[in-house]
C-alpha atoms as a PDB file:
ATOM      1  CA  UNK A   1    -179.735  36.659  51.958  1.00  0.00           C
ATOM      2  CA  UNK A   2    -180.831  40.370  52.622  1.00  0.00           C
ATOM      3  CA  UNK A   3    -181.206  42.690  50.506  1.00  0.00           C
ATOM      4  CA  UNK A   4    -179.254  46.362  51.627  1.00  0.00           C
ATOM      5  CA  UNK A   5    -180.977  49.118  52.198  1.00  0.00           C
ATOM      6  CA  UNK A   6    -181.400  51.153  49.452  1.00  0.00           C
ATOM      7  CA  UNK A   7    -178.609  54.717  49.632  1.00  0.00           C
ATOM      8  CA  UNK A   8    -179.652  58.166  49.151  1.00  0.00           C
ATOM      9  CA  UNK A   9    -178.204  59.805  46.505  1.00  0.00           C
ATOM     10  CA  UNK A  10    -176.195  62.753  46.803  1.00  0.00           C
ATOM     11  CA  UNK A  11    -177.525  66.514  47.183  1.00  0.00           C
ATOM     12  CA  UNK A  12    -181.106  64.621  47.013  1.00  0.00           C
ATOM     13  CA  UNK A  13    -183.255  65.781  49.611  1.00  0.00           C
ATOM     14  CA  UNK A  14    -182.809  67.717  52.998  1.00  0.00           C
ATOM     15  CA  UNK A  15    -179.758  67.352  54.835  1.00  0.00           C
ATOM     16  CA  UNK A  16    -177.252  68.886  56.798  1.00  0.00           C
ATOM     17  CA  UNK A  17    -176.203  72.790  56.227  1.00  0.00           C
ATOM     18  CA  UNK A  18    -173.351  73.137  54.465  1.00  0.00           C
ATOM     19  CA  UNK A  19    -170.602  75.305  55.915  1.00  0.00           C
ATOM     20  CA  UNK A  20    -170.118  78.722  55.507  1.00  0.00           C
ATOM     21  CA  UNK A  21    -167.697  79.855  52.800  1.00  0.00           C
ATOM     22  CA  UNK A  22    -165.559  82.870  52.676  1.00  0.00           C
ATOM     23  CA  UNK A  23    -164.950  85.487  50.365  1.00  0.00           C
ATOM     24  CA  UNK A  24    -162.931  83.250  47.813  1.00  0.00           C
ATOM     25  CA  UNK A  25    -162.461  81.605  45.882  1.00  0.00           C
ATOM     26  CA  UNK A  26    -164.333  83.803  43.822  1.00  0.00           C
ATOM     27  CA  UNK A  27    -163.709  87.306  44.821  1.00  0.00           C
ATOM     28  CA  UNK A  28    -164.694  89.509  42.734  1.00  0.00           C
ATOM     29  CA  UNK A  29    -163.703  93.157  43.470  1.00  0.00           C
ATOM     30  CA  UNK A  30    -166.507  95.690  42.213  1.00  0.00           C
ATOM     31  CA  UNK A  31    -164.168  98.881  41.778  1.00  0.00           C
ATOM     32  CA  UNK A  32    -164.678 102.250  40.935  1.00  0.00           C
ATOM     33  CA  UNK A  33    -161.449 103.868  41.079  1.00  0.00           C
ATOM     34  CA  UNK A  34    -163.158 107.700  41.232  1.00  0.00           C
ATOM     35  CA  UNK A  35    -164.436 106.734  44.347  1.00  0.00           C
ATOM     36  CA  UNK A  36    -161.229 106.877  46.135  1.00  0.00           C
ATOM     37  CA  UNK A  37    -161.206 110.372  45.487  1.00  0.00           C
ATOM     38  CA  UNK A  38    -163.811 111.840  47.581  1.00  0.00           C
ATOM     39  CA  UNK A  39    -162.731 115.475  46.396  1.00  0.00           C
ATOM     40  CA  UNK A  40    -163.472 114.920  42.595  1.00  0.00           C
ATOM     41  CA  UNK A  41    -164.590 117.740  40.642  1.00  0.00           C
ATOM     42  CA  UNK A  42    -167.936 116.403  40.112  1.00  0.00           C
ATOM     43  CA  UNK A  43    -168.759 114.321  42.904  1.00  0.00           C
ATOM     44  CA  UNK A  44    -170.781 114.970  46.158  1.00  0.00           C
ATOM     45  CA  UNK A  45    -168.276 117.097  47.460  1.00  0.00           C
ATOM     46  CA  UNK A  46    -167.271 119.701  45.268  1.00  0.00           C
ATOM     47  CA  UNK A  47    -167.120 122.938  46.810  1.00  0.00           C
ATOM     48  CA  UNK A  48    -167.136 121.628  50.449  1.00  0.00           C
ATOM     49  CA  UNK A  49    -164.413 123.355  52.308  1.00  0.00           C
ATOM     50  CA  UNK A  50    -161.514 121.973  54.745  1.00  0.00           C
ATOM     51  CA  UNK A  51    -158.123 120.757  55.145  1.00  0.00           C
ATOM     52  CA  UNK A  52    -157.405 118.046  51.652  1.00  0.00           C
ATOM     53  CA  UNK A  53    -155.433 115.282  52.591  1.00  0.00           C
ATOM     54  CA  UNK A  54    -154.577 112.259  51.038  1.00  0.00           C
ATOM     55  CA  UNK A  55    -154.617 108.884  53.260  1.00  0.00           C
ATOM     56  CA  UNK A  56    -151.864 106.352  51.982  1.00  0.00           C
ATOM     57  CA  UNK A  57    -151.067 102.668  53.163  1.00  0.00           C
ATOM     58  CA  UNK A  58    -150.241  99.561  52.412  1.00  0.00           C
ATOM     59  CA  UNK A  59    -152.491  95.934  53.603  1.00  0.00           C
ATOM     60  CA  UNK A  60    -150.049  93.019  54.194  1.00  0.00           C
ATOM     61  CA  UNK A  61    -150.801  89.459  55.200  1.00  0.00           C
ATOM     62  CA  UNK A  62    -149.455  87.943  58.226  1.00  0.00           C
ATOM     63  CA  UNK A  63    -146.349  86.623  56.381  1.00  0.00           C
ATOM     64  CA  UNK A  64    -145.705  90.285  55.312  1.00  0.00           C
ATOM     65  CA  UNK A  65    -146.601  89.910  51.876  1.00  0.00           C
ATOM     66  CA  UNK A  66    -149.042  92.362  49.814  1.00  0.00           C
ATOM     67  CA  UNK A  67    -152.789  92.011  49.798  1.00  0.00           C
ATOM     68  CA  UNK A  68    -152.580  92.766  45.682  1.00  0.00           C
ATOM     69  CA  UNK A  69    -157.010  91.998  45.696  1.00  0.00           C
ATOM     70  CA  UNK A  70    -157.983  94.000  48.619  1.00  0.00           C
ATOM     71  CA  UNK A  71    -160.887  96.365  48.793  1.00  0.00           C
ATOM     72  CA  UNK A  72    -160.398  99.598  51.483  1.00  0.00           C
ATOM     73  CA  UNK A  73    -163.576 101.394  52.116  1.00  0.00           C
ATOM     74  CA  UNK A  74    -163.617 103.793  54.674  1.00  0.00           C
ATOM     75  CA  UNK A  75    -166.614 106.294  55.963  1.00  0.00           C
ATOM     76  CA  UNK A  76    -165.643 109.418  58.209  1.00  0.00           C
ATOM     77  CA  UNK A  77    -167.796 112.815  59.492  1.00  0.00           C
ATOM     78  CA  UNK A  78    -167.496 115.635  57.458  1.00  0.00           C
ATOM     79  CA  UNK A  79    -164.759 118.692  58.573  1.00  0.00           C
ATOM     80  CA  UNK A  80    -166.873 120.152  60.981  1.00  0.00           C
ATOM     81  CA  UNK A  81    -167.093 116.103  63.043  1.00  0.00           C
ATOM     82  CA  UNK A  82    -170.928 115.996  61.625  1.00  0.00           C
ATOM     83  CA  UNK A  83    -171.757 112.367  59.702  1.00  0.00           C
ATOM     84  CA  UNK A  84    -175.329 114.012  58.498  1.00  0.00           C
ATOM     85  CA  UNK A  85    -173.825 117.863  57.150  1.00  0.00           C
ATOM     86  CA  UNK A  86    -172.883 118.740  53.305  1.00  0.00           C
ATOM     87  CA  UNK A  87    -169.578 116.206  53.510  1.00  0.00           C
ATOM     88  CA  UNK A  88    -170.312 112.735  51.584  1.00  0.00           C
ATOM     89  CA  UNK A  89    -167.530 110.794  53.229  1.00  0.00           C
ATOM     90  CA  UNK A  90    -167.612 107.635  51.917  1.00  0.00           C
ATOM     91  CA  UNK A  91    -164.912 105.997  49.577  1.00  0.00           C
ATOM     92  CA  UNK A  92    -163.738 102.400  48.083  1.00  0.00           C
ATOM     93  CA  UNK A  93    -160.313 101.968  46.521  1.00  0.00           C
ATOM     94  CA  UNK A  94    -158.802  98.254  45.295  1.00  0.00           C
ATOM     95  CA  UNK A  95    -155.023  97.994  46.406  1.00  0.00           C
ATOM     96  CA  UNK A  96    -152.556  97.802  43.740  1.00  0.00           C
ATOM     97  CA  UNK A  97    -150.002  94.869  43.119  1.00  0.00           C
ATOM     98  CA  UNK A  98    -147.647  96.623  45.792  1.00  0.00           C
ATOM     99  CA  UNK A  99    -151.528  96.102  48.515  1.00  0.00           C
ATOM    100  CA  UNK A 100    -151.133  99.723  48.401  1.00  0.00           C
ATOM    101  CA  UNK A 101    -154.536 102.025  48.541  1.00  0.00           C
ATOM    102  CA  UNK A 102    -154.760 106.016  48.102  1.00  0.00           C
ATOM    103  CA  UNK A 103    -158.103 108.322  48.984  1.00  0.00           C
ATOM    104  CA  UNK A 104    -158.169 111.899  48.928  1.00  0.00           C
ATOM    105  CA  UNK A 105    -160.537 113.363  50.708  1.00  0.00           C
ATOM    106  CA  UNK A 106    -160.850 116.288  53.395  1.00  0.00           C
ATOM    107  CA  UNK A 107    -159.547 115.671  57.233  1.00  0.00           C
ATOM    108  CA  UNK A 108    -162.227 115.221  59.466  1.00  0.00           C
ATOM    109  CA  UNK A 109    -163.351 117.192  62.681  1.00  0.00           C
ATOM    110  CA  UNK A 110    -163.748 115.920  66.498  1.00  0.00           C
ATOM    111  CA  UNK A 111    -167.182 113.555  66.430  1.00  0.00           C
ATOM    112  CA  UNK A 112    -169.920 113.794  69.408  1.00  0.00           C
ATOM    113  CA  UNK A 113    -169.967 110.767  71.060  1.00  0.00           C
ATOM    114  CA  UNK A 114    -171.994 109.620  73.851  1.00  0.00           C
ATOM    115  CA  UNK A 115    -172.326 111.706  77.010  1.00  0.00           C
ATOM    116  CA  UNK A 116    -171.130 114.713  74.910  1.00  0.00           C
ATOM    117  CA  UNK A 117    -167.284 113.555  75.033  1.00  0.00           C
ATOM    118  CA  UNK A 118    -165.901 113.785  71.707  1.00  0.00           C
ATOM    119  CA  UNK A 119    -164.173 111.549  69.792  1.00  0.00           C
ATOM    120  CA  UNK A 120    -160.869 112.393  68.107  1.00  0.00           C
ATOM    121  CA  UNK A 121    -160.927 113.029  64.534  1.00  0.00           C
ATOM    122  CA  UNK A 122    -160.652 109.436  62.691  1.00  0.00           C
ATOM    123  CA  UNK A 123    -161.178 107.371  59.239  1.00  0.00           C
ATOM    124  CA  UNK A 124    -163.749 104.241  59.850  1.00  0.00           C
ATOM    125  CA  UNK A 125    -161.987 101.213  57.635  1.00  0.00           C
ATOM    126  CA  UNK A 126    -163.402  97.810  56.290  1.00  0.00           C
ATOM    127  CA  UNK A 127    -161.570  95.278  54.531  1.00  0.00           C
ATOM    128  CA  UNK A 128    -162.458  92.855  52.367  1.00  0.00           C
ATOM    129  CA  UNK A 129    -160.209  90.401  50.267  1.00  0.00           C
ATOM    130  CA  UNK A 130    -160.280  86.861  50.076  1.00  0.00           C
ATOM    131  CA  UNK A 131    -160.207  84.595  52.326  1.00  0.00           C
ATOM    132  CA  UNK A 132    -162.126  86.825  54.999  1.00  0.00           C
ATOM    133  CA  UNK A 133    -165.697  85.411  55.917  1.00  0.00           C
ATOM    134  CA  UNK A 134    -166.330  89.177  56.573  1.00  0.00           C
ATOM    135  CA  UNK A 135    -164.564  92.454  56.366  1.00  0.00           C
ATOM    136  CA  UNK A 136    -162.869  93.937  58.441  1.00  0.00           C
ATOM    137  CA  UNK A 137    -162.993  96.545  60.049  1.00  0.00           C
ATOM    138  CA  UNK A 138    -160.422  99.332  62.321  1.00  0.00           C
ATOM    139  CA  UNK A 139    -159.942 103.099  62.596  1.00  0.00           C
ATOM    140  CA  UNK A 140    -157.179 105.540  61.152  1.00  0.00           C
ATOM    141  CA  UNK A 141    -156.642 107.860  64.152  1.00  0.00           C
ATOM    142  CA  UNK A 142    -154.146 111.188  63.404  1.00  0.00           C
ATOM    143  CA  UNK A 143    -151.240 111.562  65.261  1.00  0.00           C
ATOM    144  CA  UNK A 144    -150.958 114.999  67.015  1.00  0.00           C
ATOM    145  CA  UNK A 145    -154.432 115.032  67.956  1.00  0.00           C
ATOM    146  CA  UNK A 146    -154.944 116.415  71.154  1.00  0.00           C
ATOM    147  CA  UNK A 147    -157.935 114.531  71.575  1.00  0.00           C
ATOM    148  CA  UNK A 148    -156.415 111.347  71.154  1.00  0.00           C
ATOM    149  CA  UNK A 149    -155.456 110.849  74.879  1.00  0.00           C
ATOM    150  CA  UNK A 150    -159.281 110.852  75.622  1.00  0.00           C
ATOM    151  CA  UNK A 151    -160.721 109.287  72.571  1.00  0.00           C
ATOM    152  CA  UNK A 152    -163.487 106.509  73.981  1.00  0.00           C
ATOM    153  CA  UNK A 153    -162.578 103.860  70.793  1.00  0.00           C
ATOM    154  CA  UNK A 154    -158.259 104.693  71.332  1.00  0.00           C
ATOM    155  CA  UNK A 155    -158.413 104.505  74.681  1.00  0.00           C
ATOM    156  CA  UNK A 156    -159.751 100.900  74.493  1.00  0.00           C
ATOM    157  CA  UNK A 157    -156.814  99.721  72.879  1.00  0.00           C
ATOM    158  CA  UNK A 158    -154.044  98.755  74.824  1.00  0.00           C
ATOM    159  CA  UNK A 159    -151.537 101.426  75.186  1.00  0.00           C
ATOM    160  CA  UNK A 160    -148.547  98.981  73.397  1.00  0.00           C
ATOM    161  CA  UNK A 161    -151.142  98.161  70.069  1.00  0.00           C
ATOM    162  CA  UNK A 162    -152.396 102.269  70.135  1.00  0.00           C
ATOM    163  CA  UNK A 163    -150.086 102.354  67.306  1.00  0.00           C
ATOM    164  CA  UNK A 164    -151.506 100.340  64.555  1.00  0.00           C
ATOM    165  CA  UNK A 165    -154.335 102.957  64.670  1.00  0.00           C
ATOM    166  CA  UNK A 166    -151.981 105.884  64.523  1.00  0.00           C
ATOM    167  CA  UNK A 167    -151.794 107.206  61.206  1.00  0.00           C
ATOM    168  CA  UNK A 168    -148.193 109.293  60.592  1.00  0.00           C
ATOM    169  CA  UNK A 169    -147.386 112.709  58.307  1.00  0.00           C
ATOM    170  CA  UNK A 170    -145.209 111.710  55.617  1.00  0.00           C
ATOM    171  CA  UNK A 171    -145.634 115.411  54.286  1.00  0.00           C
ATOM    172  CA  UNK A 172    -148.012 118.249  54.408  1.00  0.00           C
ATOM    173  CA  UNK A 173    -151.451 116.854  54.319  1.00  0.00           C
ATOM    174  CA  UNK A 174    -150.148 113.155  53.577  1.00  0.00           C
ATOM    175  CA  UNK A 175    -150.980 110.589  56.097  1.00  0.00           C
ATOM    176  CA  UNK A 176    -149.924 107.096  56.060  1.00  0.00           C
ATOM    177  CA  UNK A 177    -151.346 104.205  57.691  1.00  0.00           C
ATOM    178  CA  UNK A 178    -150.218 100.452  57.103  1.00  0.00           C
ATOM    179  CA  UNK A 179    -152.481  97.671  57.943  1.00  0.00           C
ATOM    180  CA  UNK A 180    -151.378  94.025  58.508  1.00  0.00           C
ATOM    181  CA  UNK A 181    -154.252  91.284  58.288  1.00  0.00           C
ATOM    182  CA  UNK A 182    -152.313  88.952  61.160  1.00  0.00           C
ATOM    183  CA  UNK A 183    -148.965  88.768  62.911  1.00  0.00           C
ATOM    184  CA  UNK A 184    -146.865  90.109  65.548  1.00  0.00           C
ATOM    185  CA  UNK A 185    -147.484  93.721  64.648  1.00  0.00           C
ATOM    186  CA  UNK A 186    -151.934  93.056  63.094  1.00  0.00           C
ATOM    187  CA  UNK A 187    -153.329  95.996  62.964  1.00  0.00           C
ATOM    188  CA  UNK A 188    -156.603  96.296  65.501  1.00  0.00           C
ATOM    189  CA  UNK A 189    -159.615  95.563  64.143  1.00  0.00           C
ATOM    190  CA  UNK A 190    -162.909  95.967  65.884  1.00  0.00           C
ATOM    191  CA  UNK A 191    -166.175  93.516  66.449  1.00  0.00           C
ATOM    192  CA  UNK A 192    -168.953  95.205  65.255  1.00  0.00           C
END
């Protein structure tokens, strides 16, 4: 009769790697809800002039349904297209139970790019909710922008998806921009 090798336990010793996980299921949203107003009275930006507008949108999964544990951050040049000047432009806001999000901040300028061609005016956006092994991450674009027809990042995008980068005027200095994580009409998101 022989005897059987003897098994390893469990979790004892070197092994394989385990898999990567994502974002959930504990995500835990670090919010500060002043942060989605860039213009506060006594943040970094107070006294820096330009145009105030307020950028307004909903995230949506790919079965249409709100993204109620979302986190929008978004990062944009200053008013005069200058990422280094007197304009802090970052911001964070958690979506609401409708996956809505709201920053008010000031509209940025035209960006140098590379080979001097500037890039139009925009809103850099990351996402992160669960079930994302990473955020992700697109651009709010203007509509109206002259320099949108020559913008090096827009003009990338195939002419038919240009729209899910497009943000719209709902009113005077109110700009809407819906994202949607997957689906027929998913927003573009960039590799980076």
């Amino acid at each position: 009769m022989t005897t059987p090798a003897p098994v390893a336990a469990p979790n004892s010793g070197p092994g394989p790697a385990t898999a990567s996980q994502t974002a959930g299921p504990y995500w835990h949203l670090i919010d500060f809800p002043a942060w989605a107003d860039l213009l506060r009275p006594d943040g970094p930006n107070a006294g820096v002039a330009g145009e105030r507008i307020t950028l307004a949108g909903h995230i949506t999964d790919g079965d249409g349904a709100p993204c109620p544990d979302a986190m929008v951050e978004i990062w944009q040049a200053g008013p005069d297209g200058r990422y280094d000047g007197d304009f802090h432009g970052f911001g964070r806001c958690a979506t609401d139970a409708a996956g809505g999000f709201r920053f008010t901040t000031l509209k940025p300028g035209p960006v140098r790019g590379q080979g001097n061609v500037f890039q139009a005016p925009h809103v850099a956006i990351a996402i992160f909710a669960r079930g994302l092994l990473k955020q992700l991450v697109t651009r709010l674009y203007f509509a109206g922008e002259a320099l949108n027809d020559q913008d090096p990042v827009l003009s990338a995008v195939a002419l038919a998806r240009r729209a899910t980068l497009i943000a719209q005027p709902e009113e005077a200095g109110h700009w809407r921009l819906d994202i949607r994580l997957q689906g027929g009409d998913e927003t573009v998101f960039l590799e980076v």
